[in-house]
C-alpha atoms as a PDB file:
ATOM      1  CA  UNK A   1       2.785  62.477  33.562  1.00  0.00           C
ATOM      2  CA  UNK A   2       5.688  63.594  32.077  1.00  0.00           C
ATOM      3  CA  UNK A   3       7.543  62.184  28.848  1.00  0.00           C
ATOM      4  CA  UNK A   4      10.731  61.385  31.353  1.00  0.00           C
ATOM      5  CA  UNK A   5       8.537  60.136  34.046  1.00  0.00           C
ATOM      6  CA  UNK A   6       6.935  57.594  31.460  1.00  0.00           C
ATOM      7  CA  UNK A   7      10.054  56.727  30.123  1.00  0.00           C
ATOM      8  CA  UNK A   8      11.647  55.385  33.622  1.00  0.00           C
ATOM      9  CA  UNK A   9       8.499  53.781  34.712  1.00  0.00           C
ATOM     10  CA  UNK A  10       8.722  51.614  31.134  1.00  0.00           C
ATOM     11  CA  UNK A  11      12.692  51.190  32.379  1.00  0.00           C
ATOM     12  CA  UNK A  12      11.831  49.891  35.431  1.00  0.00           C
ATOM     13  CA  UNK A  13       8.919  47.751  34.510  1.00  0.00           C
ATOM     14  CA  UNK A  14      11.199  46.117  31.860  1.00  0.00           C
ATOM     15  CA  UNK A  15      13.498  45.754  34.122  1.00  0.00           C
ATOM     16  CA  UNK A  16      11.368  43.702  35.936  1.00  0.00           C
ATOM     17  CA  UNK A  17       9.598  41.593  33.397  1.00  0.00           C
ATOM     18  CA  UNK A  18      13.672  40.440  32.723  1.00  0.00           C
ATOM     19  CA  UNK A  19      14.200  39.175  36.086  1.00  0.00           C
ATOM     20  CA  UNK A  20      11.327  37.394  35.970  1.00  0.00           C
ATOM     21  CA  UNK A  21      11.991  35.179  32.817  1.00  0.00           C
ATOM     22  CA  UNK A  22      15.758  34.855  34.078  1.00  0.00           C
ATOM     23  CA  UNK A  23      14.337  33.340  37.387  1.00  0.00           C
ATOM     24  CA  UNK A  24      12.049  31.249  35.739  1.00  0.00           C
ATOM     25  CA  UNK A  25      14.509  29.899  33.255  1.00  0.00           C
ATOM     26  CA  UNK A  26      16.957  29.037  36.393  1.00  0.00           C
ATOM     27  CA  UNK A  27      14.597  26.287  37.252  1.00  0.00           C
ATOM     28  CA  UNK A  28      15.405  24.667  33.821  1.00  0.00           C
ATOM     29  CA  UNK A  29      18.006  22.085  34.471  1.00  0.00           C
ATOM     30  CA  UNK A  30      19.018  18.181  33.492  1.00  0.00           C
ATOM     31  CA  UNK A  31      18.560  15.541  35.379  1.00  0.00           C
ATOM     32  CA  UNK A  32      19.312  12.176  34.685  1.00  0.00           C
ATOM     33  CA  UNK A  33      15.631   9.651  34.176  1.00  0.00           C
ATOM     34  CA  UNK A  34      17.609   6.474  34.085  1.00  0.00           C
ATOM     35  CA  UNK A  35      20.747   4.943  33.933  1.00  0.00           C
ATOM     36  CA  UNK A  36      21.645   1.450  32.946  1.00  0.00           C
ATOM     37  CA  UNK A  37      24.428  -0.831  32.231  1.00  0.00           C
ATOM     38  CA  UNK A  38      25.443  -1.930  28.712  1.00  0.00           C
ATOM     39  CA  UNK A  39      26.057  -5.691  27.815  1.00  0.00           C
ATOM     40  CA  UNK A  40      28.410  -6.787  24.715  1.00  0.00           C
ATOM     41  CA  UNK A  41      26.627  -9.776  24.016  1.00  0.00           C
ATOM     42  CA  UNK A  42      23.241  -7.459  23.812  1.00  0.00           C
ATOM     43  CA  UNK A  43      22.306  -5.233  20.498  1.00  0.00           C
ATOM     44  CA  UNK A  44      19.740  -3.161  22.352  1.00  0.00           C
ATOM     45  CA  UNK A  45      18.333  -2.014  25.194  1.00  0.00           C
ATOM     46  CA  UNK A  46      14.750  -1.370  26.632  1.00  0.00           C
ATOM     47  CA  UNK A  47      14.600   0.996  29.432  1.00  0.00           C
ATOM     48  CA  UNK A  48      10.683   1.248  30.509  1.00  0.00           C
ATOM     49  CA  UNK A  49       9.707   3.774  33.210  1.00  0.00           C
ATOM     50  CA  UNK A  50       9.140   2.910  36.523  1.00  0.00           C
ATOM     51  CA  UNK A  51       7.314   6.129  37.865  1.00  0.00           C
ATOM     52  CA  UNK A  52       9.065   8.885  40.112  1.00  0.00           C
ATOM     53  CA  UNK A  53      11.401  10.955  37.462  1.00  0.00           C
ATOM     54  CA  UNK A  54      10.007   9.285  34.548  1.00  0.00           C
ATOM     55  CA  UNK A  55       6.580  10.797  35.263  1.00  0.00           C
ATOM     56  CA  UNK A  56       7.527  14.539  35.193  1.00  0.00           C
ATOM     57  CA  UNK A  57       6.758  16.319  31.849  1.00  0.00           C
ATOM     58  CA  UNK A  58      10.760  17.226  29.956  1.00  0.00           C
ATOM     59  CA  UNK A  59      11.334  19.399  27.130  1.00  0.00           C
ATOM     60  CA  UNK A  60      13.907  17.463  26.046  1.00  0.00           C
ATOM     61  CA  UNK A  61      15.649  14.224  26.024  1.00  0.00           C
ATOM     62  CA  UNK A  62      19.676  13.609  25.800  1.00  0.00           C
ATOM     63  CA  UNK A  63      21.853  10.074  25.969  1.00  0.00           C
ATOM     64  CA  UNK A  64      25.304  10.437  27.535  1.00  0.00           C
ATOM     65  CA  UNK A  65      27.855   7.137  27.987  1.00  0.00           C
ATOM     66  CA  UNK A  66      30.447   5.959  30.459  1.00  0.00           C
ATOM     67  CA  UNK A  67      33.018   3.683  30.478  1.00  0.00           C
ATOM     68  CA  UNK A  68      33.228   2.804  26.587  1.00  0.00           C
ATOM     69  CA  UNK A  69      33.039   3.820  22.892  1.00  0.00           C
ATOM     70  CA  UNK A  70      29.577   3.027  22.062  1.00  0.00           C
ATOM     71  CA  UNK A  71      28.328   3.285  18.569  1.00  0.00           C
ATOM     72  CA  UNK A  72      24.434   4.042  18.923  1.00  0.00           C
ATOM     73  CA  UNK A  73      22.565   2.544  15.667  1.00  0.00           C
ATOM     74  CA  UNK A  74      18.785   4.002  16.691  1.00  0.00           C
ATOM     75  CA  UNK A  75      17.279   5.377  19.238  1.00  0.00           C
ATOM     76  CA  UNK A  76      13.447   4.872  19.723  1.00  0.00           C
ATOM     77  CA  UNK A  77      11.435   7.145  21.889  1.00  0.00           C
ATOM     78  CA  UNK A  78       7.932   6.066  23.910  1.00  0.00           C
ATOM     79  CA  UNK A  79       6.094   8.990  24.757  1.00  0.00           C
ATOM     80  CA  UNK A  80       2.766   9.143  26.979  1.00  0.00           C
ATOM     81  CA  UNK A  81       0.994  11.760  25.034  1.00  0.00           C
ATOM     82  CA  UNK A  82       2.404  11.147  21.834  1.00  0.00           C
ATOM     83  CA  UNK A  83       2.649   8.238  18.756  1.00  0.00           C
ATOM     84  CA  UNK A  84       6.064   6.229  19.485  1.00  0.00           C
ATOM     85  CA  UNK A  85       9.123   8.075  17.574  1.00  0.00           C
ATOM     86  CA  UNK A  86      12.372   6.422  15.929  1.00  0.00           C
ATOM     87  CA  UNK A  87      14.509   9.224  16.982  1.00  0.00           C
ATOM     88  CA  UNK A  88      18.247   9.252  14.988  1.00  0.00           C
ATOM     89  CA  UNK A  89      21.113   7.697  14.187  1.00  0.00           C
ATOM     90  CA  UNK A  90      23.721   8.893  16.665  1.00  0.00           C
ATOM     91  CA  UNK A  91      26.492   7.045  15.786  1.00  0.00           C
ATOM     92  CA  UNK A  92      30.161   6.622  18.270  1.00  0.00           C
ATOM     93  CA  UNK A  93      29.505   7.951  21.614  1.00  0.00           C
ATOM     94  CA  UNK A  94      33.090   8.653  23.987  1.00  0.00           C
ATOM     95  CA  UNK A  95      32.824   7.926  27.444  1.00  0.00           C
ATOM     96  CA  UNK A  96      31.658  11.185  28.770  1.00  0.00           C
ATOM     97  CA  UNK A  97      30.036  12.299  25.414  1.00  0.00           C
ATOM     98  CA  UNK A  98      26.237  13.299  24.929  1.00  0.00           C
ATOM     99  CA  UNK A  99      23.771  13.112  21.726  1.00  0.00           C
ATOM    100  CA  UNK A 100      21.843  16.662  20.641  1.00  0.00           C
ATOM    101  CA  UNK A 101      18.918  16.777  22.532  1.00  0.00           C
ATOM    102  CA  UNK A 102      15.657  15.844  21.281  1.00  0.00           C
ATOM    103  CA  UNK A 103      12.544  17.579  21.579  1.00  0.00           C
ATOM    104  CA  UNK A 104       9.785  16.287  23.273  1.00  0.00           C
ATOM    105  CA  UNK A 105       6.529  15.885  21.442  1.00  0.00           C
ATOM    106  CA  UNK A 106       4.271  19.443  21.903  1.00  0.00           C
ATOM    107  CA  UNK A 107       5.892  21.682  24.918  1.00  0.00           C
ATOM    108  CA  UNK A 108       6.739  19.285  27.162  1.00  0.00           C
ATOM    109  CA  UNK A 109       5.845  15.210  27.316  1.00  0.00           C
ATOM    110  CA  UNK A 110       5.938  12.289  30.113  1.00  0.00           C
ATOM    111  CA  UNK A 111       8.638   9.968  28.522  1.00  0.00           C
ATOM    112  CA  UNK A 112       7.542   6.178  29.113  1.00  0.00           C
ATOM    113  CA  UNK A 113      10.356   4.432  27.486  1.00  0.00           C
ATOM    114  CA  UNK A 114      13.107   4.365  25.410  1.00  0.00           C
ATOM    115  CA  UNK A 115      14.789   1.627  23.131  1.00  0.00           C
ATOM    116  CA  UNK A 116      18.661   1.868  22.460  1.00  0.00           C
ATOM    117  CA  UNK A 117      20.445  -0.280  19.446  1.00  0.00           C
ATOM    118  CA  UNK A 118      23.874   0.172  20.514  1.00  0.00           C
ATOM    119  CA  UNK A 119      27.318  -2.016  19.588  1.00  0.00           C
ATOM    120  CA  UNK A 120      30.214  -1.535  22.478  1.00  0.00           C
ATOM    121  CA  UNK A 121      33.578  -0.768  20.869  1.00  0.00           C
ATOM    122  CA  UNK A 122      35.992  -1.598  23.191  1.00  0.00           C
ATOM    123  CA  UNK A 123      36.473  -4.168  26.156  1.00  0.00           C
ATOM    124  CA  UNK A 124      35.538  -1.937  28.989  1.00  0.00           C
ATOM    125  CA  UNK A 125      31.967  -2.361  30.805  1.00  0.00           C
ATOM    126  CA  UNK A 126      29.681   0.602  29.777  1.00  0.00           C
ATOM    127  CA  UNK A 127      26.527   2.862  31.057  1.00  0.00           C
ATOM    128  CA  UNK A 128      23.767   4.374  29.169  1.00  0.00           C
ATOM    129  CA  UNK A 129      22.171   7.491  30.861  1.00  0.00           C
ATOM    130  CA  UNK A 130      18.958   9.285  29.536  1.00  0.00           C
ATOM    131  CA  UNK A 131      18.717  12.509  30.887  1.00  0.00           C
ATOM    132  CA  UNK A 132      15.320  15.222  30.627  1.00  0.00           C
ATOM    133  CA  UNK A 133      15.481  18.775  30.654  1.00  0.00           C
ATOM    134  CA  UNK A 134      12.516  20.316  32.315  1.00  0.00           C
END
């Protein structure tokens, strides 16, 4: 085999090898675990996990809010295969804004709850979502 002939058949299997991580990494997407109302005259919330989306394995884990200014004091993380984790400090969310997303625990983890301490900033009713990337 030629130098020229190896040279296109390492092309072509390259090639190849890229289409397959680019197709692989299309399945990657967020999608949101669970959504829940916000109450002014509550400090925190407890969302536990109910089965269904909470039981696939994420990657990651991100908090978005609608409706209000919430200022997000801790965030505490339950994770199946992992010790509990007191995630961060997020501080004022705007309605439509999202945290950084946190890593899950090893490659990918089953999220089992997740504890908010949260103050709403304005008068207008607000939602929590957490959202997994998997």
């Amino acid at each position: 085999m030629s130098a020229r002939s190896a040279m296109r058949a390492l092309g072509l299997a390259s090639m190849a090898l890229l289409g397959a991580v680019g197709s692989a990494s299309a399945a990657d997407e967020w999608f949101v675990l669970a959504e829940q109302p916000l109450s002014a005259s509550s400090p925190s919330v407890e969302i536990k996990s109910e089965g269904n989306r909470w039981e696939r394995n994420v990657k990651q884990v991100k908090l978005t809010v609608e409706g209000a200014d919430v200022d997000i004091k801790q965030v505490a993380l339950n994770w199946d295969n992992a010790p509990d984790e007191t995630v961060w400090s997020v501080g004022t969310l705007k309605p439509g804004g999202e945290t950084a997303p946190k890593d899950s625990p090893g490659r990918k983890g089953r999220l089992k709850g997740i504890k908010v301490q949260y103050k709403i900033l304005t008068d207008a009713p607000a939602t929590l979502k957490v959202w997994g990337f998997d």
